[in-house]
N, C-alpha and C. Protein backbone atom coordinates (compact mmCIF):
# COMPACT_ATOMS: atom_id res chain seq x y z
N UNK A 1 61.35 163.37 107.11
CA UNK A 1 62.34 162.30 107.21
C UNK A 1 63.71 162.93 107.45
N UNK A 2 64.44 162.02 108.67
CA UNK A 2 65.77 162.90 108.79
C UNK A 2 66.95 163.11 107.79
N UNK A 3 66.71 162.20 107.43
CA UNK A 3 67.81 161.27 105.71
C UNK A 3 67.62 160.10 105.56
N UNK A 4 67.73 160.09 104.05
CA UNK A 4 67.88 158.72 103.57
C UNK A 4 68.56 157.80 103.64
N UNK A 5 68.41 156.31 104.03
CA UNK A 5 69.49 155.84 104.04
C UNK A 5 70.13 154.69 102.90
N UNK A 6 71.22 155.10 103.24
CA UNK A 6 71.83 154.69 101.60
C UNK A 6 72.89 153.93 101.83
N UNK A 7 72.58 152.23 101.40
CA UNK A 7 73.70 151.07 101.61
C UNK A 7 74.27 151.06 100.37
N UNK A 8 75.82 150.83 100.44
CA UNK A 8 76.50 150.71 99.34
C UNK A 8 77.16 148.97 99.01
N UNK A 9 77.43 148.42 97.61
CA UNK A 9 77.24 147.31 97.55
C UNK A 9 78.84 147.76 96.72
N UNK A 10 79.93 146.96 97.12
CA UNK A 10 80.96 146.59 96.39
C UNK A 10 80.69 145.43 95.47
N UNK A 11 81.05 146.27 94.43
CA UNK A 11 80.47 144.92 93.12
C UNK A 11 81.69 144.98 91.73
N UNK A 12 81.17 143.79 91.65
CA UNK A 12 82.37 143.40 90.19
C UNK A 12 81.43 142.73 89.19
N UNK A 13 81.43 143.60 87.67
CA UNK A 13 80.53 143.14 86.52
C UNK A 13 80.28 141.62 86.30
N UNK A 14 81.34 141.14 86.44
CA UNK A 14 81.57 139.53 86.05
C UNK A 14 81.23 138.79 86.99
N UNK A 15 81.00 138.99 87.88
CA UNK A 15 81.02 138.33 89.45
C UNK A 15 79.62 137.69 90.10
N UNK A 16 79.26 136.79 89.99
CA UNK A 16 77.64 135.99 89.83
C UNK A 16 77.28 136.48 91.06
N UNK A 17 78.08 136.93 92.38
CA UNK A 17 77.61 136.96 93.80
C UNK A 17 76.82 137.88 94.07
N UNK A 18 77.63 138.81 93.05
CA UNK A 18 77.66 139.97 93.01
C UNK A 18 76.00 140.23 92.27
N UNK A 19 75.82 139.87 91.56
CA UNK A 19 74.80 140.06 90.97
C UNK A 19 73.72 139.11 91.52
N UNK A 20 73.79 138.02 92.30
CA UNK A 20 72.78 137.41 93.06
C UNK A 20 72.88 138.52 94.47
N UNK A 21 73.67 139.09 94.81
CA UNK A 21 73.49 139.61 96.70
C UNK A 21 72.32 140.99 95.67
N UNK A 22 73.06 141.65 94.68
CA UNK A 22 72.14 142.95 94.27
C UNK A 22 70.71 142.69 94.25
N UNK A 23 70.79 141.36 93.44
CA UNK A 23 69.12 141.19 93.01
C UNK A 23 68.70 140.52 94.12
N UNK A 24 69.21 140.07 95.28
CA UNK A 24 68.44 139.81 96.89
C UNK A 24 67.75 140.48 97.66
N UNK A 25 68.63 142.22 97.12
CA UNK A 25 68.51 143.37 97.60
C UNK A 25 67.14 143.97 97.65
N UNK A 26 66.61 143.51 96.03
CA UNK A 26 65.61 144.34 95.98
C UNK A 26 64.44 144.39 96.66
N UNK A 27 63.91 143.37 96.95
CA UNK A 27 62.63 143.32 98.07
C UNK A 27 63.14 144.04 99.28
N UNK A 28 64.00 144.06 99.55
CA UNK A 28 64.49 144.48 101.03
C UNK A 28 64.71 146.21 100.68
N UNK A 29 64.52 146.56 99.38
CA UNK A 29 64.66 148.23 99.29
C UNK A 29 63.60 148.49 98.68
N UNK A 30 62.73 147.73 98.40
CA UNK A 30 61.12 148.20 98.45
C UNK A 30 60.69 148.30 99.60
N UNK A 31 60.75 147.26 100.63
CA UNK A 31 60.08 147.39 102.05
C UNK A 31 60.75 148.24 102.78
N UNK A 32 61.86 148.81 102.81
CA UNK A 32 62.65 149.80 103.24
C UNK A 32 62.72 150.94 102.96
N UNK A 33 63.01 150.97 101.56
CA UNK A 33 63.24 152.49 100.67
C UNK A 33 64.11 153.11 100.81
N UNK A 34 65.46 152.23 101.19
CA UNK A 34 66.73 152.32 101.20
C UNK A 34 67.42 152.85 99.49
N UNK A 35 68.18 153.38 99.17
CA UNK A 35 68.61 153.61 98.17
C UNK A 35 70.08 152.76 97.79
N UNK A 36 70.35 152.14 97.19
CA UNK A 36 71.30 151.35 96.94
C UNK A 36 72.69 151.82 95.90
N UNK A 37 73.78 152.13 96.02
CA UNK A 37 74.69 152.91 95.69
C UNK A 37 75.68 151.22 95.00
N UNK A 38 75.95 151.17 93.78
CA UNK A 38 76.71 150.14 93.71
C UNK A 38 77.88 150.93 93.20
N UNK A 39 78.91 150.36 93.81
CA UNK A 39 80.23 150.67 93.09
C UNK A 39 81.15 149.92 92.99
N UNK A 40 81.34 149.56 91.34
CA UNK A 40 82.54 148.56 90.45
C UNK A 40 84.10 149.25 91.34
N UNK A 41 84.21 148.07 91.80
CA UNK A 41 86.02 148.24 93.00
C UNK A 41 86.75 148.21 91.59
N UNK A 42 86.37 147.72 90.37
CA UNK A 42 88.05 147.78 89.77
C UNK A 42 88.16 149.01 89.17
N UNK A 43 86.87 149.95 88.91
CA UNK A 43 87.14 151.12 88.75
C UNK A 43 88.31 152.37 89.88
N UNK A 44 88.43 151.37 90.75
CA UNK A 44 89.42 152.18 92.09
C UNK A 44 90.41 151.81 92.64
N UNK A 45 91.74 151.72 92.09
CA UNK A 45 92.89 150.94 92.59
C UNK A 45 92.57 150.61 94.10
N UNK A 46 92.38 151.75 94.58
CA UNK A 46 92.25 151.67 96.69
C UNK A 46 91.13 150.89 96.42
N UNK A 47 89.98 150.44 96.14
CA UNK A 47 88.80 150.12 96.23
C UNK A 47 89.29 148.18 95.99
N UNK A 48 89.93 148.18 94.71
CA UNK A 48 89.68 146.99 94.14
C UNK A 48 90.90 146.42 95.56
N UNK A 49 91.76 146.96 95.86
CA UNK A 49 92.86 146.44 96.81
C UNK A 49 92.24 146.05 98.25
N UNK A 50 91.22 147.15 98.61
CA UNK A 50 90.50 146.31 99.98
C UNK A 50 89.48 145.72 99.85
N UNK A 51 88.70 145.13 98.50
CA UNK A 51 88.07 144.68 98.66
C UNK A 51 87.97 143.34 97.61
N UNK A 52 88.84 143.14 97.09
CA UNK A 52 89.07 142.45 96.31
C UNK A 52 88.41 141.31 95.71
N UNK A 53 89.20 140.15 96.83
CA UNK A 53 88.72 138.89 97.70
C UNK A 53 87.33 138.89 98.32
N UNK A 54 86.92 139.96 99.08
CA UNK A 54 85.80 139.84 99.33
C UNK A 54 84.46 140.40 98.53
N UNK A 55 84.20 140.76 97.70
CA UNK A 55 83.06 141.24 96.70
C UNK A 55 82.06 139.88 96.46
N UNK A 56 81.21 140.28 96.59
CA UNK A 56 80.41 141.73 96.96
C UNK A 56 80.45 141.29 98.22
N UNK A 57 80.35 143.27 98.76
CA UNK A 57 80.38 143.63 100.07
C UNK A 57 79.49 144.61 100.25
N UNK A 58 78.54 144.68 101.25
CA UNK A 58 77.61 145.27 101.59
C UNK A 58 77.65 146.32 102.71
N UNK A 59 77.66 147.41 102.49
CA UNK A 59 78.23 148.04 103.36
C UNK A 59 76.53 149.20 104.08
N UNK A 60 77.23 149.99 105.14
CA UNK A 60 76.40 151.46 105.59
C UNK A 60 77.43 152.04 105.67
N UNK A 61 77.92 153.21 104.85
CA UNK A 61 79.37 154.07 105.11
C UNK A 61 80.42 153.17 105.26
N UNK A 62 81.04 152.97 106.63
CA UNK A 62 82.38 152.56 106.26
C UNK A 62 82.25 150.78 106.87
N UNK A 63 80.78 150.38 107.45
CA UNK A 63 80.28 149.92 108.68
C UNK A 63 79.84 148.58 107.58
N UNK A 64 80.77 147.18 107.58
CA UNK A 64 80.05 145.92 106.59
C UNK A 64 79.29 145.56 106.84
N UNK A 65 77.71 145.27 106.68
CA UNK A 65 77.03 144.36 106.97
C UNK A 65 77.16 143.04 106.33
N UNK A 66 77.52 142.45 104.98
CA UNK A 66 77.87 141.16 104.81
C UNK A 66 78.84 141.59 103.82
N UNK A 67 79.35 140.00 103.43
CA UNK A 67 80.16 139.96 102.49
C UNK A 67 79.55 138.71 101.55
N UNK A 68 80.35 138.49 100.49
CA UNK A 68 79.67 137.02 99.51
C UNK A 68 78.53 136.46 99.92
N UNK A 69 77.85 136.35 100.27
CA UNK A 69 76.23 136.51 100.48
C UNK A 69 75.68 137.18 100.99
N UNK A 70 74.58 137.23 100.89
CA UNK A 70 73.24 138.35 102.14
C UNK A 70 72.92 137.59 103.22
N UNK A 71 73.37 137.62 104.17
CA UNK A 71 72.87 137.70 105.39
C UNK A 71 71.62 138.30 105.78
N UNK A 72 70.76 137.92 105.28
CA UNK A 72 69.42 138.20 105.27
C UNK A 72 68.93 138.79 106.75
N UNK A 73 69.49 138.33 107.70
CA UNK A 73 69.46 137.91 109.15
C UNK A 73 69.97 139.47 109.99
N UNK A 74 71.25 139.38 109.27
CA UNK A 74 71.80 140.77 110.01
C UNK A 74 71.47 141.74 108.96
N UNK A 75 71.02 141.63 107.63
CA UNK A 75 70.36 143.17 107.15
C UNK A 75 69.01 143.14 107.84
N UNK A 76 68.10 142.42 107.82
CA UNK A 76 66.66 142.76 108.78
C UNK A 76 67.33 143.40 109.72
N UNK A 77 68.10 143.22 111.02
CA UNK A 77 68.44 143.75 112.24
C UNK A 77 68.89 145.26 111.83
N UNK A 78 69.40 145.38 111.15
CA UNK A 78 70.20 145.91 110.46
C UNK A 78 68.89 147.60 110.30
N UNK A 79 68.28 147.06 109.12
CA UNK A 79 67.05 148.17 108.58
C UNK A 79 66.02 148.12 109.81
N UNK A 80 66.42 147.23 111.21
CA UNK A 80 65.42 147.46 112.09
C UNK A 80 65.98 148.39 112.84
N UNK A 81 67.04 148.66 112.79
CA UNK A 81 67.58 149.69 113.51
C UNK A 81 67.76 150.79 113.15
N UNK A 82 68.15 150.72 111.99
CA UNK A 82 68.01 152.18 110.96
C UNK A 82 67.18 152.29 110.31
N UNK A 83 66.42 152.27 110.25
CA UNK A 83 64.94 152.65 108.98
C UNK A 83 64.01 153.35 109.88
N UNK A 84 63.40 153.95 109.08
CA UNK A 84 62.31 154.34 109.80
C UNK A 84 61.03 153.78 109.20
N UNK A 85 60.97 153.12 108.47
CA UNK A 85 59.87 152.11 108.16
C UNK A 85 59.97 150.55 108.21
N UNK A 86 60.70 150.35 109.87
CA UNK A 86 60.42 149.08 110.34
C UNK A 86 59.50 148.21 110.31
């Protein structure tokens, strides 16, 4: 395998979206085997400032795939393009 790939989820403890987009996640990183990186924005002045308003945010590196919900739609396209277990 060339690398793993690893989506990161802007998340806030208190934040219901936040914790419904994570737990959406999971079927989609069993059938994938994507590794999921969450990181609390208010732990990061720069973090909590660009992303504030929008949490949860679903990211590949610097590249959003959704914001306040899962786009179920564009992550399939998404792991169809990057995964190697399409």
């Amino acid at each position: 395998m060339e690398k793993d790939l690893v989506l990161t989820l802007m998340f806030r403890d208190y934040c219901s979206l936040c914790h419904k987009m994570r737990d959406a996640l999971q079927p989609y990183q069993q059938q994938y085997g994507f590794a999921l990186e969450v990181v609390d924005v208010d732990a990061d002045a720069a973090l909590e400032e660009k992303y504030n308003e929008l949490v949860p945010v679903l990211l590949w590196g610097d590249r959003e795939i959704c914001h306040w919900f899962l786009d179920e739609a564009l992550l399939r396209a998404f792991l169809a393009e990057n995964s190697e277990t399409a």
